[in-house]
N, C-alpha and C. Protein backbone atom coordinates (compact mmCIF):
# COMPACT_ATOMS: atom_id res chain seq x y z
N UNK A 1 125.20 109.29 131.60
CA UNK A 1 124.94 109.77 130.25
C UNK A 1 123.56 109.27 129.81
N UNK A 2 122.81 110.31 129.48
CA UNK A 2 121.23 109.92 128.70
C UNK A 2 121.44 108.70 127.54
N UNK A 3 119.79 108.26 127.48
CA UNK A 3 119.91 107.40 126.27
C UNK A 3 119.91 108.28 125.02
N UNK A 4 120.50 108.39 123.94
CA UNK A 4 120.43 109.11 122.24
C UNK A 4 118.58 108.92 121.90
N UNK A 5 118.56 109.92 121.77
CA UNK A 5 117.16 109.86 120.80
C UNK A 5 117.15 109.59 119.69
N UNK A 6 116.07 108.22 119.54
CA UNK A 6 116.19 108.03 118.02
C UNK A 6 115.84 108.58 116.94
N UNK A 7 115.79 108.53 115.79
CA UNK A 7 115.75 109.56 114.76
C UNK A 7 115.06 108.29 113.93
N UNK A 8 113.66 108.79 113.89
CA UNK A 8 113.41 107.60 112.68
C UNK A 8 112.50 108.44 111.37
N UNK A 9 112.24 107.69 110.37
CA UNK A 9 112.05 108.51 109.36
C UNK A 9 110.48 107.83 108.92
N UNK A 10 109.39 108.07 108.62
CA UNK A 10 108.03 107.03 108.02
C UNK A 10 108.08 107.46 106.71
N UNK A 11 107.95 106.55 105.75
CA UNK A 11 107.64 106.94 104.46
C UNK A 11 105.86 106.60 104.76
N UNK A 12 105.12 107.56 103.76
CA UNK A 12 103.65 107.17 103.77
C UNK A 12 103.48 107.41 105.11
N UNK A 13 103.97 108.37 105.85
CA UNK A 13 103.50 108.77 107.65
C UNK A 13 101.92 109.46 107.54
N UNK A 14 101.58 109.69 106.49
CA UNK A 14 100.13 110.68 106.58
C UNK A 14 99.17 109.69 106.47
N UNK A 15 99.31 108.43 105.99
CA UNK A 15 98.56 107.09 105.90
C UNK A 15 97.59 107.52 107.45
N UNK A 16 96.82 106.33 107.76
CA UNK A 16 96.56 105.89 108.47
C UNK A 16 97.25 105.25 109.50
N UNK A 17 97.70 103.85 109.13
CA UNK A 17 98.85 103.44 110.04
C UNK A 17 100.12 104.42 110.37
N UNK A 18 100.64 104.82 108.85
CA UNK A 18 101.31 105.88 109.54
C UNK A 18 101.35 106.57 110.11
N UNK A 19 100.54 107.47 110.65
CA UNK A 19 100.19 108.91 111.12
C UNK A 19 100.10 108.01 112.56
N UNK A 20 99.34 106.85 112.78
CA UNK A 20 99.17 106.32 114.18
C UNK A 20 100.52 105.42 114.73
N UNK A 21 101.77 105.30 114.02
CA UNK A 21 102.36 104.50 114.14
C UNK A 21 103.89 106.06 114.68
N UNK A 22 103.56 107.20 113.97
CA UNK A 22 104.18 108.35 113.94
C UNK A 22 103.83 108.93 115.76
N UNK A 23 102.51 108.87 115.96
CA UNK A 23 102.19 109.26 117.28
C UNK A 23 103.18 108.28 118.38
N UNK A 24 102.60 107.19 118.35
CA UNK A 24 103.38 105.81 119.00
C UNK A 24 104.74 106.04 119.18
N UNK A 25 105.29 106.23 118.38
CA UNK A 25 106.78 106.69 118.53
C UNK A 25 107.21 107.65 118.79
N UNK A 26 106.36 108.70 119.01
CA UNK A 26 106.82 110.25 119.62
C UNK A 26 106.59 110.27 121.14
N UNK A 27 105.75 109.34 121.30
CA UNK A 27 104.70 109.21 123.11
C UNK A 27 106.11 108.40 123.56
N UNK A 28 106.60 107.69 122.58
CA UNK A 28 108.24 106.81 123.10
C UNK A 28 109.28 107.55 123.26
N UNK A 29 109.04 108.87 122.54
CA UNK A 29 110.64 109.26 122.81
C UNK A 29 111.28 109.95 121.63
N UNK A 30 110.99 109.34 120.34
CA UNK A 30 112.11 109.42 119.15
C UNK A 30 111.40 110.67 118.85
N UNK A 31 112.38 111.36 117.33
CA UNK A 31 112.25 112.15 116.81
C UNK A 31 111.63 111.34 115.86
N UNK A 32 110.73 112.25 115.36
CA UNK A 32 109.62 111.38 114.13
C UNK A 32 109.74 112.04 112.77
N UNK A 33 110.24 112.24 111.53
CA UNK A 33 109.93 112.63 110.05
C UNK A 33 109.74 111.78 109.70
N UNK A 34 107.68 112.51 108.71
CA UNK A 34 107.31 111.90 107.81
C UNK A 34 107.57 111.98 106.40
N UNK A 35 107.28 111.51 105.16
CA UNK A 35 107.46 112.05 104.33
C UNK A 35 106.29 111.24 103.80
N UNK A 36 105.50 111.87 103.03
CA UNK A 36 104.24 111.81 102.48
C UNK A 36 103.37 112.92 101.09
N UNK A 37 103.27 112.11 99.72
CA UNK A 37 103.22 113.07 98.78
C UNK A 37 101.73 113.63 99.22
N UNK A 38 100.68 112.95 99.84
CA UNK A 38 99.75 113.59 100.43
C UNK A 38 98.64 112.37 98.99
N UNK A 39 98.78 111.93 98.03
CA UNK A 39 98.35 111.14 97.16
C UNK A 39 97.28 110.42 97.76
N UNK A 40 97.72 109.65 98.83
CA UNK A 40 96.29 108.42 99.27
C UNK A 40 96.27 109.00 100.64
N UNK A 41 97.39 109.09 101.32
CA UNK A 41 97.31 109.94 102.80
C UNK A 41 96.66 111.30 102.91
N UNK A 42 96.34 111.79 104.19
CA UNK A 42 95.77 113.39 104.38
C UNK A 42 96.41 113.84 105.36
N UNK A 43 96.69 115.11 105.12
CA UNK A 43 97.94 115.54 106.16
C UNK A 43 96.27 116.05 107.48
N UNK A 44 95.31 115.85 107.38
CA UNK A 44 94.49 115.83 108.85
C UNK A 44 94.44 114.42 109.81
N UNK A 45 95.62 113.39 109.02
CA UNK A 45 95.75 112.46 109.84
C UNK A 45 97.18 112.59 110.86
N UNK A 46 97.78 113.96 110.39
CA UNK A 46 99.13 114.07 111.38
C UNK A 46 99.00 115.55 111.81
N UNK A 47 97.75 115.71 111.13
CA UNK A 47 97.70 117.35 111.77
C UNK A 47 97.90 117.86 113.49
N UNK A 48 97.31 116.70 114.38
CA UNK A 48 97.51 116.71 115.65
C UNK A 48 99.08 116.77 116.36
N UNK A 49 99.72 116.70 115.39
CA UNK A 49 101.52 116.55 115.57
C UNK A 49 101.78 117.61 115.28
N UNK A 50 101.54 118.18 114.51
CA UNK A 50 102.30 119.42 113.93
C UNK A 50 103.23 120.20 115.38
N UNK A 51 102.45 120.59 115.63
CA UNK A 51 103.37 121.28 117.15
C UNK A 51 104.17 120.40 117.97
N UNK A 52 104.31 119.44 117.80
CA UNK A 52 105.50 118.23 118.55
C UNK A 52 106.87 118.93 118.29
N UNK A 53 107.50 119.69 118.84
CA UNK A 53 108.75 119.66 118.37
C UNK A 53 109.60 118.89 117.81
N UNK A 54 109.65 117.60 117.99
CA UNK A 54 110.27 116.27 117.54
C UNK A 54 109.71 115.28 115.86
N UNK A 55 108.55 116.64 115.69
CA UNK A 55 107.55 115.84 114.97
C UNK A 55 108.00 116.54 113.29
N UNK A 56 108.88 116.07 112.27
CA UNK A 56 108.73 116.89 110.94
C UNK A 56 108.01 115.82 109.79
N UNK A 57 107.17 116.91 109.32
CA UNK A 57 106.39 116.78 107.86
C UNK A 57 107.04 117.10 106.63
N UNK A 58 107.25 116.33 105.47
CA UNK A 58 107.96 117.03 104.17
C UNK A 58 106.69 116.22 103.62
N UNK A 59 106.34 116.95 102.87
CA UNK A 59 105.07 116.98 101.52
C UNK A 59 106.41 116.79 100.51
N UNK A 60 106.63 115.28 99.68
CA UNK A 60 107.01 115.10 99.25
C UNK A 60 107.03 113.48 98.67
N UNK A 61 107.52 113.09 97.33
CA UNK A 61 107.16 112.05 97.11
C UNK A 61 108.89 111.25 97.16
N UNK A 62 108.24 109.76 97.41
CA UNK A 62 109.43 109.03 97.63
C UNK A 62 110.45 108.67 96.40
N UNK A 63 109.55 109.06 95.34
CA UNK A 63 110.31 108.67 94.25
C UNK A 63 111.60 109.90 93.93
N UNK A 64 111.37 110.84 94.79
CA UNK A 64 112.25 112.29 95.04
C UNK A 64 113.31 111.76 95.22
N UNK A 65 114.45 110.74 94.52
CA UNK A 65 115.36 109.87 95.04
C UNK A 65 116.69 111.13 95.96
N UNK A 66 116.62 112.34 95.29
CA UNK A 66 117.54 112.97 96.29
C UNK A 66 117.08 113.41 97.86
N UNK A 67 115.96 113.76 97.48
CA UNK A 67 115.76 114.42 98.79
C UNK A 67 115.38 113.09 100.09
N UNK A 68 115.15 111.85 99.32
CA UNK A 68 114.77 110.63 99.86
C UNK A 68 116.21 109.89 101.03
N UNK A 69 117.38 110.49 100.08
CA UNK A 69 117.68 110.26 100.32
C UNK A 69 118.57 110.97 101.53
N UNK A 70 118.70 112.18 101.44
CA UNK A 70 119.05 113.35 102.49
C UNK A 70 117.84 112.58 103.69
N UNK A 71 116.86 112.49 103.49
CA UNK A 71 116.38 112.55 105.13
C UNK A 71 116.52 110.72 105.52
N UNK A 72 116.70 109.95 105.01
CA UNK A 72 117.10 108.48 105.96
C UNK A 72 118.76 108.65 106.00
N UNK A 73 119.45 109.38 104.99
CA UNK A 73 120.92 109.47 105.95
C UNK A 73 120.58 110.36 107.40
N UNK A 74 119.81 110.99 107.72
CA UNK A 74 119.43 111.74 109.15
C UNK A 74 118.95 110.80 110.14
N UNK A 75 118.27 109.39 109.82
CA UNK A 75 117.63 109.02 110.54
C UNK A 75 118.41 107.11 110.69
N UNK A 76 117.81 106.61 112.23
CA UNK A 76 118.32 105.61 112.77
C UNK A 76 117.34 104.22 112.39
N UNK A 77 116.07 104.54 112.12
CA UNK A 77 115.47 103.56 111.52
C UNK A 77 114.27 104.03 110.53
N UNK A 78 114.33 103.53 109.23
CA UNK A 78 113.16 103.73 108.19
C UNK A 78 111.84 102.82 108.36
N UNK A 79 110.42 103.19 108.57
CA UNK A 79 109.60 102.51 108.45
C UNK A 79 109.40 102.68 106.88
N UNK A 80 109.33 102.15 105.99
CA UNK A 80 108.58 102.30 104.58
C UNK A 80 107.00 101.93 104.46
N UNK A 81 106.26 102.40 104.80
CA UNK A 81 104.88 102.53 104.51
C UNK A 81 104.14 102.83 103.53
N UNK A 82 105.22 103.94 102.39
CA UNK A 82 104.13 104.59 101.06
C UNK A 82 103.88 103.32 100.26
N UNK A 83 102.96 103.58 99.72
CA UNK A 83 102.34 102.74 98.37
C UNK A 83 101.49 103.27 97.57
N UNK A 84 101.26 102.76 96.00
CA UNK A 84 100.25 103.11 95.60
C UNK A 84 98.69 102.13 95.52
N UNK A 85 98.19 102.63 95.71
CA UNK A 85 96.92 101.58 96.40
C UNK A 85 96.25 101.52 94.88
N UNK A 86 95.96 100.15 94.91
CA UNK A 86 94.89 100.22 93.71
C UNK A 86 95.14 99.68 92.40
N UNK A 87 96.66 99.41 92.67
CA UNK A 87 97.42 99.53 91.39
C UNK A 87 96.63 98.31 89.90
N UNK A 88 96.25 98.92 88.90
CA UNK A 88 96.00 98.39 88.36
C UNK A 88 97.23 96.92 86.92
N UNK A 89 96.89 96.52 86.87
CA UNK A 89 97.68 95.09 86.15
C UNK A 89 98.07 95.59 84.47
């Protein structure tokens, strides 16, 4: 019997780290969804994925508490990466 493919989910995947941390884990194996409102990230940092079969994008923000929550019940491990950068005091 094969090993299960993992199912992991990146919040903030269009980041920088994300988008390179999204590749890393697809070259491994797993199924990769990002979710990214596109705010500080650019979806030309995951644009090279798009055609991954294993690879999904939702343009969406994390504070979306339903839909946030539909895609980590799908998935086996959450990286949380979004933030807002800058934040003033």
């Amino acid at each position: 019997m094969g090993k299960r493919q993992r199912k992991i989910l990146i919040t903030g995947g269009a980041g920088f780290i994300g988008s390179h941390l999204a590749e890393r884990l697809l070259a491994d194996g797993a199924e990769v969804s990002v979710i990214d409102d596109l705010s500080t990230g650019r979806y030309s940092n995951v644009r090279r994925l798009r055609d991954c079969p294993h690879f999904h994008f939702h343009k969406q923000s994390v504070v979306d508490e339903p839909s946030l929550k539909r895609e980590i019940a799908k998935c086996d491990i959450v990286y949380h990466l979004a933030a807002a950068v800058g934040v003033d005091l």
